[in-house]
N, C-alpha and C. Protein backbone atom coordinates (compact mmCIF):
# COMPACT_ATOMS: atom_id res chain seq x y z
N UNK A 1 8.04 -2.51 17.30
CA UNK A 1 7.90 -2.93 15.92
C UNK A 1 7.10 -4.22 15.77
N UNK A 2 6.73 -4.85 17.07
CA UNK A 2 5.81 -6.21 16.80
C UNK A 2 4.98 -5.69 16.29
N UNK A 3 4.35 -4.93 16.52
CA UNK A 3 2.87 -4.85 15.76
C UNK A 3 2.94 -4.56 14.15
N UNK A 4 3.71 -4.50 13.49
CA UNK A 4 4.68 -4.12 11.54
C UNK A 4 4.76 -5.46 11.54
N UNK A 5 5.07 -6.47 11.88
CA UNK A 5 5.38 -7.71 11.79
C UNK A 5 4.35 -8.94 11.87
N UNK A 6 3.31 -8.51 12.34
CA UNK A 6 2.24 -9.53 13.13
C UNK A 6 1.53 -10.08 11.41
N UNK A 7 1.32 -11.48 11.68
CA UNK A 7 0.04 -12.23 10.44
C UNK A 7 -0.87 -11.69 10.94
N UNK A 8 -1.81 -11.85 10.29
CA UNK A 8 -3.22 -11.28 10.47
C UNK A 8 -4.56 -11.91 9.55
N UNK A 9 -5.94 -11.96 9.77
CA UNK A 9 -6.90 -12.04 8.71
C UNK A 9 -6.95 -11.84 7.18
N UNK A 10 -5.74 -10.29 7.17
CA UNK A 10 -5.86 -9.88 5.74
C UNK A 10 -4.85 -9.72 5.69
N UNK A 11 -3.59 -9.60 6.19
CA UNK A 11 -2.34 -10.03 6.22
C UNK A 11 -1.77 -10.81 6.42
N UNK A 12 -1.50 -12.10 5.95
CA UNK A 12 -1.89 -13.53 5.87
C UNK A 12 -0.31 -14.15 5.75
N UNK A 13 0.43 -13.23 5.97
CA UNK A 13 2.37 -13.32 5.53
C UNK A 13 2.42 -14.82 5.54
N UNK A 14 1.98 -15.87 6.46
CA UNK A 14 1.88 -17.18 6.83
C UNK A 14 1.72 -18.03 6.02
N UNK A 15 0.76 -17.53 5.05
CA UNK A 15 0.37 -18.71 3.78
C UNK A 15 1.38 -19.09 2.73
N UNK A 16 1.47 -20.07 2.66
CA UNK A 16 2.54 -21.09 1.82
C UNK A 16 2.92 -19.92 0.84
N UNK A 17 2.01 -19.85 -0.15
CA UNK A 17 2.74 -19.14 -1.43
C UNK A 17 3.20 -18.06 -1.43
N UNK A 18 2.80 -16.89 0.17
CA UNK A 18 3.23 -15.70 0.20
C UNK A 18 4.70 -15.72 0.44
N UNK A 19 4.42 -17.37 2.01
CA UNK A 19 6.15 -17.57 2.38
C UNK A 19 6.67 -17.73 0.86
N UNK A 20 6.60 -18.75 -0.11
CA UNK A 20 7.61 -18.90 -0.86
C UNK A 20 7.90 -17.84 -2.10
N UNK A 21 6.93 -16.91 -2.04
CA UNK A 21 7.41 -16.03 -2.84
C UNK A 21 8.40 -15.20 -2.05
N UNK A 22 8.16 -14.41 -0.99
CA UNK A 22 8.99 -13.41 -0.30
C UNK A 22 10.26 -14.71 0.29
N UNK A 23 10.62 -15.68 0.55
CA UNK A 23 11.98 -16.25 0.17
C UNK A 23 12.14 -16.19 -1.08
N UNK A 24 11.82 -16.43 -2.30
CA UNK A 24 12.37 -16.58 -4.11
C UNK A 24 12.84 -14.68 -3.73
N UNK A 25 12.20 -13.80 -3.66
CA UNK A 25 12.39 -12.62 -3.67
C UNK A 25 13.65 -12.04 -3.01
N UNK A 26 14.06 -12.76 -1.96
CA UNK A 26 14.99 -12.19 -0.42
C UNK A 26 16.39 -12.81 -1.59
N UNK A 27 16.06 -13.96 -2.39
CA UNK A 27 17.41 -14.70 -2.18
C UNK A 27 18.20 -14.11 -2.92
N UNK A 28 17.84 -13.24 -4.21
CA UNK A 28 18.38 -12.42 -4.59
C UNK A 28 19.35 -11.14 -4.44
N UNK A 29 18.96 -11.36 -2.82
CA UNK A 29 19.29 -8.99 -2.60
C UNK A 29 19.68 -10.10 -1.12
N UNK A 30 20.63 -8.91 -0.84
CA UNK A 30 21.72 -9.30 0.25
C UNK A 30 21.66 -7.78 1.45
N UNK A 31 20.60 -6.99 1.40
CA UNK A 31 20.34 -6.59 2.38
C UNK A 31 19.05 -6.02 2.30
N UNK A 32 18.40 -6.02 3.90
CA UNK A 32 16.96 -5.27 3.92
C UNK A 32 15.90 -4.73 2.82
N UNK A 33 17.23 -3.22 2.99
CA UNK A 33 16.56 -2.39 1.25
C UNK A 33 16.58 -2.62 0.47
N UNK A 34 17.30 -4.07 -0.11
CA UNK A 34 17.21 -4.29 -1.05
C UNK A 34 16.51 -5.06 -1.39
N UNK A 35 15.83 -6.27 -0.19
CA UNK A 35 15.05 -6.81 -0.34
C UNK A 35 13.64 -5.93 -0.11
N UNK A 36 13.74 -5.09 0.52
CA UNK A 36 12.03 -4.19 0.53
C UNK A 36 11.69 -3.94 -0.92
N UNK A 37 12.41 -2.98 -1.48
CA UNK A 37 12.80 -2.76 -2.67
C UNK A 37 12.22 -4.00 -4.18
N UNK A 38 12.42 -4.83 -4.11
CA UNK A 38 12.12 -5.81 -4.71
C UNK A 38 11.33 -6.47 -4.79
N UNK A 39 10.72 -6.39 -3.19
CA UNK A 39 8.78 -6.80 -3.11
C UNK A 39 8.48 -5.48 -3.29
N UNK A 40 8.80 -4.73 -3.26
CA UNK A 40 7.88 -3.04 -4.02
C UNK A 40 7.92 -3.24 -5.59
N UNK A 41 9.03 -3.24 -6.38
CA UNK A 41 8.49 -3.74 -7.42
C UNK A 41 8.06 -4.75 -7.98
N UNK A 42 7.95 -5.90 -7.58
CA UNK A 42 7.20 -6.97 -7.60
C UNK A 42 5.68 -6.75 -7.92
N UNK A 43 5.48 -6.06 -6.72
CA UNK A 43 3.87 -6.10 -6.33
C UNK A 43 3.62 -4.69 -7.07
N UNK A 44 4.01 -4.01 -7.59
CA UNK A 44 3.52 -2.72 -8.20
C UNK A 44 3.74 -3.05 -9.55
N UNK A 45 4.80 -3.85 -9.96
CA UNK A 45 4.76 -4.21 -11.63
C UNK A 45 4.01 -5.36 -12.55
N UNK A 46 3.88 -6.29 -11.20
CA UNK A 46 3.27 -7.98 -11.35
C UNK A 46 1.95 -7.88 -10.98
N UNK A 47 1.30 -7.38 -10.40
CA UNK A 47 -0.22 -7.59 -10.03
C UNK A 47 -1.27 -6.12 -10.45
N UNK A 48 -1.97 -6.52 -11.14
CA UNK A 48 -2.62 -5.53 -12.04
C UNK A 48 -3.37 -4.80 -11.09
N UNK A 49 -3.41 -3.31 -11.16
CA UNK A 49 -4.31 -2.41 -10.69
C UNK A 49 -5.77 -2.61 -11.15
N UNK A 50 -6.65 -3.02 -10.12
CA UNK A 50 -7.84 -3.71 -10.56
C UNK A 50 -8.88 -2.59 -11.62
N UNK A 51 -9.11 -0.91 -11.51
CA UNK A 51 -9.67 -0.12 -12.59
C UNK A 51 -8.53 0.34 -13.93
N UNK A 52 -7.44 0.33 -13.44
CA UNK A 52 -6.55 0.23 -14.94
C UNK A 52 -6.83 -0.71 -15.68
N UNK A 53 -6.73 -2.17 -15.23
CA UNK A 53 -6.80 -3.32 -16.26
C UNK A 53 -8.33 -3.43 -16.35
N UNK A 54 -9.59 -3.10 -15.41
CA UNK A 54 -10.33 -3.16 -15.78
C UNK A 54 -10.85 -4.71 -15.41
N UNK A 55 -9.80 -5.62 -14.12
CA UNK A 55 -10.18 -6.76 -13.89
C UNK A 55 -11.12 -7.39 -12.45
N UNK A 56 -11.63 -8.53 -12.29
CA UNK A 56 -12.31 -8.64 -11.49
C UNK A 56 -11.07 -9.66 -10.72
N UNK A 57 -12.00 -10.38 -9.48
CA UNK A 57 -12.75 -10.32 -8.42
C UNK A 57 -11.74 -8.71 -7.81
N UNK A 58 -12.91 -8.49 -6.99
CA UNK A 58 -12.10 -7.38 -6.07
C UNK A 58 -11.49 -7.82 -4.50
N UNK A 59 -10.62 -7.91 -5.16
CA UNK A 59 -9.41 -8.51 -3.82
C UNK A 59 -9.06 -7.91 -2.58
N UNK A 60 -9.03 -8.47 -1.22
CA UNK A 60 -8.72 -7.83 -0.21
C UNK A 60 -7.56 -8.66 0.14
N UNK A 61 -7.79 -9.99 0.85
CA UNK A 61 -6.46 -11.05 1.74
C UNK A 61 -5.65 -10.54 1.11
N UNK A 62 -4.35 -10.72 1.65
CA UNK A 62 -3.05 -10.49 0.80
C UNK A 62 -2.91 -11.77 -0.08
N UNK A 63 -2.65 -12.82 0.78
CA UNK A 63 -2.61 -14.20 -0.65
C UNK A 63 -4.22 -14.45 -1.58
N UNK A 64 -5.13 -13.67 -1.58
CA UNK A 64 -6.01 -13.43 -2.88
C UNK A 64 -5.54 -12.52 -3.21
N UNK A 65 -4.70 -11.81 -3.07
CA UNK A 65 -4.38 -10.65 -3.92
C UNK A 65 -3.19 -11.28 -4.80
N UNK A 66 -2.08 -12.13 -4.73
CA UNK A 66 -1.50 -12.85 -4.85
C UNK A 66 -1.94 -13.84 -6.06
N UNK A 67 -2.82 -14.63 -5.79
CA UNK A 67 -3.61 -15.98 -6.39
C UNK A 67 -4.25 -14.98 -7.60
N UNK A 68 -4.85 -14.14 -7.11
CA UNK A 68 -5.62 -13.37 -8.64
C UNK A 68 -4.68 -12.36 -9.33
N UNK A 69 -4.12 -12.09 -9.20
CA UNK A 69 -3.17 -11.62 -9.92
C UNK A 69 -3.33 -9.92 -10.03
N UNK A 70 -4.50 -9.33 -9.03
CA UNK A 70 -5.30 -8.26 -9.46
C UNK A 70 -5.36 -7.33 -7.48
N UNK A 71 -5.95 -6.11 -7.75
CA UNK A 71 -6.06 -5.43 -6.81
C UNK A 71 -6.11 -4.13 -6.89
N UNK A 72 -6.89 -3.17 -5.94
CA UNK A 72 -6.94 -2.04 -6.16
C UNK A 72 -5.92 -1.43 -5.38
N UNK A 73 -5.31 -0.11 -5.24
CA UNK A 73 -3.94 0.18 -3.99
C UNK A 73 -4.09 -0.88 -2.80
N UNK A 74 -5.45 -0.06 -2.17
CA UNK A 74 -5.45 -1.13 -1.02
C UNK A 74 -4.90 -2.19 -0.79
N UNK A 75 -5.55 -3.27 -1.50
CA UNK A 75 -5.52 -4.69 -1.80
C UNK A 75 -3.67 -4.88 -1.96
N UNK A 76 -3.23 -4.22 -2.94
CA UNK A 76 -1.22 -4.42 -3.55
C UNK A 76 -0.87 -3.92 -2.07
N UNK A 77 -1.33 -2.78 -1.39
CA UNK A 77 -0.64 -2.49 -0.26
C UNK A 77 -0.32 -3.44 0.65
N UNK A 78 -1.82 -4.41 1.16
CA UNK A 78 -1.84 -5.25 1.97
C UNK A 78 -0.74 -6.58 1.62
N UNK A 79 -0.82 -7.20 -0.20
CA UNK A 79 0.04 -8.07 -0.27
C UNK A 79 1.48 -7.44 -0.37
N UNK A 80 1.92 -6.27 -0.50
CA UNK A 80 3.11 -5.50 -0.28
C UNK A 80 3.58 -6.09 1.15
N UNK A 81 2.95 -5.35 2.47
CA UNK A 81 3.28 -5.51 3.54
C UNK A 81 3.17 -7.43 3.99
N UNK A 82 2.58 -7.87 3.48
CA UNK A 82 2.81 -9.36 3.81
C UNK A 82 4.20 -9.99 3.16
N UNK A 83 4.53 -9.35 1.88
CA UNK A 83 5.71 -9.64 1.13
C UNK A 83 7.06 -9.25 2.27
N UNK A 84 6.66 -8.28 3.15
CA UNK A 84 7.94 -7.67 3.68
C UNK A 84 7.94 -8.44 5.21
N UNK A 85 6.50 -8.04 5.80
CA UNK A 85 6.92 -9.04 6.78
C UNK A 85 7.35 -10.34 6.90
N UNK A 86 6.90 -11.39 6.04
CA UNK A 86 7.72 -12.55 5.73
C UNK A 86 9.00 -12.44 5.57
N UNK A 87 9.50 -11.39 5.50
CA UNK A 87 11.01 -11.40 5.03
C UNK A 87 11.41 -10.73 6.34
N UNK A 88 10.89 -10.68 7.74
CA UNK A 88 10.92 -10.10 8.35
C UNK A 88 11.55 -8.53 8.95
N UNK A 89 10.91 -7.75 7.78
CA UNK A 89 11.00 -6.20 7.60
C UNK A 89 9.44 -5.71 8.07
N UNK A 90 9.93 -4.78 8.60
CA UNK A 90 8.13 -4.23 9.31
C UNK A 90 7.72 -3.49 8.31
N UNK A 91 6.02 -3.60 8.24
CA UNK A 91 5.41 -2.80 6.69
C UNK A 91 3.99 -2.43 8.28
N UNK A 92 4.30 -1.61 7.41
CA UNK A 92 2.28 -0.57 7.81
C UNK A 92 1.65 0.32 6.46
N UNK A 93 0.66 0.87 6.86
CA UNK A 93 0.03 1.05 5.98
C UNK A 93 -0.32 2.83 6.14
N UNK A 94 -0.41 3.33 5.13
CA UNK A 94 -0.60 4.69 5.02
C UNK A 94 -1.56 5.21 3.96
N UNK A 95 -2.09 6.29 3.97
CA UNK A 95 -3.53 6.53 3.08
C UNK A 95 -3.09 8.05 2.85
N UNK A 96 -3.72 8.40 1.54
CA UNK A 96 -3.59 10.17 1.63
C UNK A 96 -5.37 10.33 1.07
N UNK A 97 -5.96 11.42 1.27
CA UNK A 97 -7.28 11.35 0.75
C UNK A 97 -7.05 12.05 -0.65
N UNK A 98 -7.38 11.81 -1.93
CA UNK A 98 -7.84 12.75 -3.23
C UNK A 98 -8.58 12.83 -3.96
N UNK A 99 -8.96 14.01 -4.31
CA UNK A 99 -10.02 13.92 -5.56
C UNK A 99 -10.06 13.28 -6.48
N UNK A 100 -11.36 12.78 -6.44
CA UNK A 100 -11.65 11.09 -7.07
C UNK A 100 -11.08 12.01 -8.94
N UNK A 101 -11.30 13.13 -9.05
CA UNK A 101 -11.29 13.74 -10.44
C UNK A 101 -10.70 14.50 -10.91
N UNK A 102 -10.00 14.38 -9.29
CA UNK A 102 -8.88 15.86 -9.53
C UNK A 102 -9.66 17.44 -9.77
N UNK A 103 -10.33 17.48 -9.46
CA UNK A 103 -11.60 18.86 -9.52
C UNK A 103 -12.37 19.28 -8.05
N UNK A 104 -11.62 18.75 -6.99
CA UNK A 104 -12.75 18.70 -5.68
C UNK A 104 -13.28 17.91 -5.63
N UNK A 105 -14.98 17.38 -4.91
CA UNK A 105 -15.54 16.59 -4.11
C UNK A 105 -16.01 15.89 -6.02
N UNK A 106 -16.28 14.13 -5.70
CA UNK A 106 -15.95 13.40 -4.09
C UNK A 106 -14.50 13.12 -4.12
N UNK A 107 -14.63 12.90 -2.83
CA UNK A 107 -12.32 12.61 -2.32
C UNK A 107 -13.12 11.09 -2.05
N UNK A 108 -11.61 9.83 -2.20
CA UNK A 108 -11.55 9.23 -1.84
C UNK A 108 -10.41 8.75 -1.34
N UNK A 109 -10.31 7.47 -0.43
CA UNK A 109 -8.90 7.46 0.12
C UNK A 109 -7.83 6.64 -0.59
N UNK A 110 -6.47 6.57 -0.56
CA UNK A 110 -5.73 6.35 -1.52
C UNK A 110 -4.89 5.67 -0.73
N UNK A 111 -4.33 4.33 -1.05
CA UNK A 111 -3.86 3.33 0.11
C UNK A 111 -2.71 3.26 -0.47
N UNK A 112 -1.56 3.38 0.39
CA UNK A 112 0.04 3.20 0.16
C UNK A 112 1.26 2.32 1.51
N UNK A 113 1.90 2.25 1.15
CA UNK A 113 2.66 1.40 2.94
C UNK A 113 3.88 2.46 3.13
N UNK A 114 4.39 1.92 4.28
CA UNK A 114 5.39 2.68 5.24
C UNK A 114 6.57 1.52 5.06
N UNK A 115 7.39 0.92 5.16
CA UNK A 115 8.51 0.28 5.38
C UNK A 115 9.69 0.98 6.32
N UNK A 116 10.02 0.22 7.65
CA UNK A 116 11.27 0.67 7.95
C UNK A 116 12.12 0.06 7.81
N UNK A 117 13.04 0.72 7.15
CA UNK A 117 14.52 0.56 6.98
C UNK A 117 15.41 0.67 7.75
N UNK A 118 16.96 -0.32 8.05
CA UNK A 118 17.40 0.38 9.13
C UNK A 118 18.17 1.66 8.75
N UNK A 119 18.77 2.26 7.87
CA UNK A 119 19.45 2.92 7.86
C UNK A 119 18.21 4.40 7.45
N UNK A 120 17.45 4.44 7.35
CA UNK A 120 15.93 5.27 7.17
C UNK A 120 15.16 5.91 7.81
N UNK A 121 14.67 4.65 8.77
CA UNK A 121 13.86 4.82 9.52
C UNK A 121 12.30 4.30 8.37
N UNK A 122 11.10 5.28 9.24
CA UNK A 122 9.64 4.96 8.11
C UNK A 122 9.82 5.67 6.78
N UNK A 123 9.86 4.95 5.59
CA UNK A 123 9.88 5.01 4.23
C UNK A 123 9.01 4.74 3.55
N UNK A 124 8.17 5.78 2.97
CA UNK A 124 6.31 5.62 2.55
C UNK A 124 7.23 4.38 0.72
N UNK A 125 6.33 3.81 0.30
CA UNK A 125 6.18 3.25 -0.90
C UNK A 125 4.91 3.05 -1.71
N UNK A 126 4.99 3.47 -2.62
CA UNK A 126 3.22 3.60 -3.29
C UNK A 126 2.97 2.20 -4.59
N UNK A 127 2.75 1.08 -4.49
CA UNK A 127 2.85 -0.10 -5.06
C UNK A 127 1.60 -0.24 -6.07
N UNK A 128 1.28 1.07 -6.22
CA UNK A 128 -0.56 0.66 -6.81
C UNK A 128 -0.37 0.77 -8.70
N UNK A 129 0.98 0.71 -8.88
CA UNK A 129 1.60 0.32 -10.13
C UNK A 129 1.43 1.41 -11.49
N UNK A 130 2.22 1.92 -12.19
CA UNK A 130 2.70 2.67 -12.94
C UNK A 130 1.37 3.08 -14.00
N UNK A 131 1.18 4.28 -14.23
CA UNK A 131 0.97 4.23 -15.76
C UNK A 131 0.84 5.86 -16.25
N UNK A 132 1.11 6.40 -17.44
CA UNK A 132 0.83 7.76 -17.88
C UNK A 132 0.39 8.54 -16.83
N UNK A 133 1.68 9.27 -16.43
CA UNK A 133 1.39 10.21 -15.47
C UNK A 133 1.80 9.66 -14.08
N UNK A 134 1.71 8.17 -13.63
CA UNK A 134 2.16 7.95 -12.44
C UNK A 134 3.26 7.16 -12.42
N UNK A 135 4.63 7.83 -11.62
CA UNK A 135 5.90 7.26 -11.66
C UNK A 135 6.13 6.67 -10.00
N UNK A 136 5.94 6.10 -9.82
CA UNK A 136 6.23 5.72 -8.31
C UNK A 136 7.80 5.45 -8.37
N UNK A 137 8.46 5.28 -7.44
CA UNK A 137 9.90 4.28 -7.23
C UNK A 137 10.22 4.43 -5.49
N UNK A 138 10.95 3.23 -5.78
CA UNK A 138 11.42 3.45 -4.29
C UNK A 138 13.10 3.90 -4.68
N UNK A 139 13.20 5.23 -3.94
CA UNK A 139 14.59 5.90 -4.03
C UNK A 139 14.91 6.31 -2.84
N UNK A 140 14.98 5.35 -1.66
CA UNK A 140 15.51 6.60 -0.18
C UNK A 140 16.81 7.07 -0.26
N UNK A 141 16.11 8.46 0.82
CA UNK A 141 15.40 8.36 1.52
C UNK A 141 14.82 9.07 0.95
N UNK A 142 14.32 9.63 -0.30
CA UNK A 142 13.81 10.82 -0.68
C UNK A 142 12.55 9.52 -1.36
N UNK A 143 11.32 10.70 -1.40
CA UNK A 143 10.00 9.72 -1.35
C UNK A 143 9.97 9.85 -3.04
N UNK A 144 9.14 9.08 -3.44
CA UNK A 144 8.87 9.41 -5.21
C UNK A 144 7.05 8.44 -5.01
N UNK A 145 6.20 8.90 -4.60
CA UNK A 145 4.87 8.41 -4.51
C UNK A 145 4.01 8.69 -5.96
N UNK A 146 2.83 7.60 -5.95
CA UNK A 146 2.66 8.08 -6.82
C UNK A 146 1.48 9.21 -6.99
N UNK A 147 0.92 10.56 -6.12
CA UNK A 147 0.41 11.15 -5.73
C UNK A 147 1.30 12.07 -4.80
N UNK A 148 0.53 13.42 -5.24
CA UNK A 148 0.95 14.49 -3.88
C UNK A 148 -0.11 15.21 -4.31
N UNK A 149 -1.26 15.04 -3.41
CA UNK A 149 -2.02 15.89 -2.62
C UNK A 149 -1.81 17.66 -2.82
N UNK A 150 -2.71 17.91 -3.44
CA UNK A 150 -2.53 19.49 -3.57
C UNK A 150 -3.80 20.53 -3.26
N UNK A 151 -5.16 19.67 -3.89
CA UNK A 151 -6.22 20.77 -3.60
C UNK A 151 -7.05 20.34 -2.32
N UNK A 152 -7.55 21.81 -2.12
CA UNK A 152 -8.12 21.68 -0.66
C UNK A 152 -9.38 20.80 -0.40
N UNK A 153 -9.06 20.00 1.02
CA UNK A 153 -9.73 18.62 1.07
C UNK A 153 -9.29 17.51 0.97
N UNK A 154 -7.61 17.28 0.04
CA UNK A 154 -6.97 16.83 -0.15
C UNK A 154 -6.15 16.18 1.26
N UNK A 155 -5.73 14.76 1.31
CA UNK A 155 -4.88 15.16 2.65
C UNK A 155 -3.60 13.80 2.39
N UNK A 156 -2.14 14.26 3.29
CA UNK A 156 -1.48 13.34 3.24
C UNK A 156 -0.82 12.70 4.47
N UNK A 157 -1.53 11.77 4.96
CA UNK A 157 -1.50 11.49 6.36
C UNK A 157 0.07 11.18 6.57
N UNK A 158 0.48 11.33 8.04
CA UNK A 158 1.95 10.92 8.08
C UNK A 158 1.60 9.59 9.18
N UNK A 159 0.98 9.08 9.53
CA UNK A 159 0.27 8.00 10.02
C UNK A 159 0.64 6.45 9.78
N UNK A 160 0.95 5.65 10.45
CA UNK A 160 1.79 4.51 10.04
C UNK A 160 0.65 3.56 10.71
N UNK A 161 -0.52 2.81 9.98
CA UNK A 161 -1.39 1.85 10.90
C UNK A 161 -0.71 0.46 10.89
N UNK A 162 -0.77 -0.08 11.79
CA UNK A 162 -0.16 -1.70 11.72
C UNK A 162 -1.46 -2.63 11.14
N UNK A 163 -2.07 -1.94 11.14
CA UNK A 163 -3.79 -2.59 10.17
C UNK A 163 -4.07 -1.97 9.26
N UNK A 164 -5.10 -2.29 8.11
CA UNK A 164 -5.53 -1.25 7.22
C UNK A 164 -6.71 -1.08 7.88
N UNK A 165 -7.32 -0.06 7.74
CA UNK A 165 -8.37 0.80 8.01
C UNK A 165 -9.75 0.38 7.96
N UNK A 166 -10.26 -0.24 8.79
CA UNK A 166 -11.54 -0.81 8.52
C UNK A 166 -12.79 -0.27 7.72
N UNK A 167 -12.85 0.99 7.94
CA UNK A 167 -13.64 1.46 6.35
C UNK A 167 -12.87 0.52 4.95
N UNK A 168 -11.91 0.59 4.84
CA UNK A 168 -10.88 -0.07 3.48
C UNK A 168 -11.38 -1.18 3.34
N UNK A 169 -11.31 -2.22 4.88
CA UNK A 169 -11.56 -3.39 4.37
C UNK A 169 -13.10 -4.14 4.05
N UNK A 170 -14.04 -2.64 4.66
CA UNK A 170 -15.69 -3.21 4.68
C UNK A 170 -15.76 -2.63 3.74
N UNK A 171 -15.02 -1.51 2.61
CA UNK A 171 -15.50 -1.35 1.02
C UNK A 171 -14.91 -2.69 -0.10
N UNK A 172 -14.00 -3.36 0.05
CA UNK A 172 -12.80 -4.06 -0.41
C UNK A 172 -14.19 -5.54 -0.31
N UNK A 173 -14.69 -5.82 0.87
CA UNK A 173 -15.60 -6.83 0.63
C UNK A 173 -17.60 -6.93 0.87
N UNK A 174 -17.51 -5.56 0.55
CA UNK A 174 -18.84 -5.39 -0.34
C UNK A 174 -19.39 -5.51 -1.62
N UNK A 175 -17.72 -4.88 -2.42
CA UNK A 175 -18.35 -4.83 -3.69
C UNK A 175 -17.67 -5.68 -4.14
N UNK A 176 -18.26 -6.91 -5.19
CA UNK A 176 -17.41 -7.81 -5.71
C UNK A 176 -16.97 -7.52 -7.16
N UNK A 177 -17.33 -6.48 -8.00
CA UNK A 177 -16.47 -6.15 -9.39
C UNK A 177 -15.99 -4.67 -9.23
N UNK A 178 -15.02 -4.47 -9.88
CA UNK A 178 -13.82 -3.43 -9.89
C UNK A 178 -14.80 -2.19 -10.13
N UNK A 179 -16.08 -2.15 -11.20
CA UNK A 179 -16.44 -1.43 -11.26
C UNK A 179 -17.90 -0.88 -10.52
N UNK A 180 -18.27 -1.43 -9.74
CA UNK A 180 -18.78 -0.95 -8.09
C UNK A 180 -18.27 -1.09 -7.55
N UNK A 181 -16.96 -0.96 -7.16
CA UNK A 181 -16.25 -0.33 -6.15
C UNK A 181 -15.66 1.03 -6.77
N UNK A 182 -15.32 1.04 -7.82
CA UNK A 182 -15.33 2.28 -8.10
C UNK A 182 -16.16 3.33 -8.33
N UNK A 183 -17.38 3.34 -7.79
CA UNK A 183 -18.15 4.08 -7.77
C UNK A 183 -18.69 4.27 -6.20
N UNK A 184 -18.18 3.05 -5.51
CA UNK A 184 -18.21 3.37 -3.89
C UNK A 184 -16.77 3.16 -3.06
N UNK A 185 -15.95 4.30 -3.61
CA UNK A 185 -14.98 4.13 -3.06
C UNK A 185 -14.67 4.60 -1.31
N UNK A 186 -14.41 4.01 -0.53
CA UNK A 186 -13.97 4.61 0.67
C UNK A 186 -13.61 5.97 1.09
N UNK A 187 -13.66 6.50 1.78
CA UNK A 187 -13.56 7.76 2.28
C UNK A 187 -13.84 8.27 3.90
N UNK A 188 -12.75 8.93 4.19
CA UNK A 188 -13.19 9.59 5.67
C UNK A 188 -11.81 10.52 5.96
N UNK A 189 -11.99 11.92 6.40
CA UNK A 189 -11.31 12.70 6.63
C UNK A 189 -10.04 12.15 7.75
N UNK A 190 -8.79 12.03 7.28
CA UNK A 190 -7.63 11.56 8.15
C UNK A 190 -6.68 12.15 9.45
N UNK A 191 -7.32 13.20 9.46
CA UNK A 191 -7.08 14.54 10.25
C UNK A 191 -7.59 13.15 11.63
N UNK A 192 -8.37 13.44 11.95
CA UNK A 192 -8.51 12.09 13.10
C UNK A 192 -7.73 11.08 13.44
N UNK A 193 -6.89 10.85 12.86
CA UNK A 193 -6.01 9.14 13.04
C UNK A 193 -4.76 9.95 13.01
N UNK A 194 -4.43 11.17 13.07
CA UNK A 194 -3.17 11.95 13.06
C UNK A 194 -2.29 11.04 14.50
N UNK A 195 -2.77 11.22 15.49
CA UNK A 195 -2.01 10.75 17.03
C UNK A 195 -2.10 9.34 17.24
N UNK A 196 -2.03 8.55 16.54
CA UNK A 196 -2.45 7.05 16.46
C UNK A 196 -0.58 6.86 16.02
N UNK A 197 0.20 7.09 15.39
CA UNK A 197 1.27 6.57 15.11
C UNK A 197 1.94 7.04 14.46
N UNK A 198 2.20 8.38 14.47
CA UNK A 198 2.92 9.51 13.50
C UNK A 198 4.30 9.03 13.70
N UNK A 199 4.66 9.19 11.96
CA UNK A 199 6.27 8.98 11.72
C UNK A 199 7.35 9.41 13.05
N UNK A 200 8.11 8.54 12.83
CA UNK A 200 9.02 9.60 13.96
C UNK A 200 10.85 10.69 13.14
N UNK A 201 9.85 10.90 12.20
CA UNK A 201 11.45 11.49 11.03
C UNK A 201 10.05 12.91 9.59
N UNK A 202 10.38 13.75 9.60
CA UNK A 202 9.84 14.77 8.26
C UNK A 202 9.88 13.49 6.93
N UNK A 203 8.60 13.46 6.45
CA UNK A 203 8.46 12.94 5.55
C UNK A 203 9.17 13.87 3.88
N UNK A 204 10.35 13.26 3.38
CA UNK A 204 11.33 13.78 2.41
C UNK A 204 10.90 14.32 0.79
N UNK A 205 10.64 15.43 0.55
CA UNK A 205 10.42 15.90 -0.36
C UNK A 205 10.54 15.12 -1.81
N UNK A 206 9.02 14.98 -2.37
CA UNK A 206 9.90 14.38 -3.97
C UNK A 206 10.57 14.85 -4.88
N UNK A 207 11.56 14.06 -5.17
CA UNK A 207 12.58 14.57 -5.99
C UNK A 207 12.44 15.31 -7.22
């Protein structure tokens, strides 16, 4: 589990304001899930989905994701998992690919985290924040994402990276407004990264 836990470049758990938010967050909830739980809604209700709100800079670090108040999945995923490892709970990162239109090509990739729990095990959470049509929650052990993958081309990796995906992070700091990056969104078939770190439990039907 060291490697769920580790600071990093873009997981930055280390920086002052991430530490003192994920303590203000912990002091509340008196176990694990309940503290995972609480940086999931935090970061999915408090920091704006950067093409919903329609806001800039386009954020990658976890504490710029933090400081701007903004982010695309990716970006909430990464300050998600910094929220948890500070609280020292292991977070990784997980992707499903979908149609950018829901109609077939182009697919792009869709960034979500893993959390283990002890009483769980890996528990996907989708933090990229609510709106008409998308209900996320965290309910284990049963998943409630905000996506399920249906048409062909489509994919939902069971894949747990202790990094995000370096395609993610060389689209995340190319384009600097929300709306070129949404027009060059990331993409690459996930079928490849299958044997890299597969769950060790059936990922749980949504409710």
């Amino acid at each position: 589990m060291e490697n769920y836990l580790q600071t990093s470049e873009i997981i930055d758990w280390d920086n002052p304001r991430i530490l003192d938010l994920a303590k203000t967050i912990a002091a509340e909830c008196d176990t694990p899930e309940a503290i995972a739980k609480a940086c999931f809604e935090w970061v999915r209700d408090r920091v704006h989905h950067s093409s919903d709100y329609r806001m800039n800079p386009v954020t990658c670090r976890a504490s710029e994701v933090l400081q701007c108040r903004t982010g695309y999945c990716y970006a909430k995923s990464h300050l998600l998992a910094a929220l948890l490892r500070a609280n020292g709970i292991p977070a990784g990162f997980c992707y499903q690919r979908l149609s950018v239109h829901d109609d077939g090509e182009p697919y792009s990739l869709h960034g979500l985290n893993a959390v283990h729990l002890p009483q769980v095990g890996w528990y996907r959470i989708d933090p990229r924040g609510n709106r008409a049509g998308i209900n996320a929650q965290f309910t284990p052990p049963l998943e409630q994402l905000a996506y399920q993958p249906q048409l062909s081309g489509e994919e939902d990796s069971q894949t747990v990276f202790p990094e995000p995906l370096p395609i993610v992070i060389e689209a995340l700091q190319a384009y600097p407004t929300w709306d070129s990056l949404l027009l060059n969104l990331p993409d690459t078939l996930l079928n490849a990264f299958e044997d890299y770190n597969t769950m060790d439990r059936d990922i749980p039907a949504k409710p």
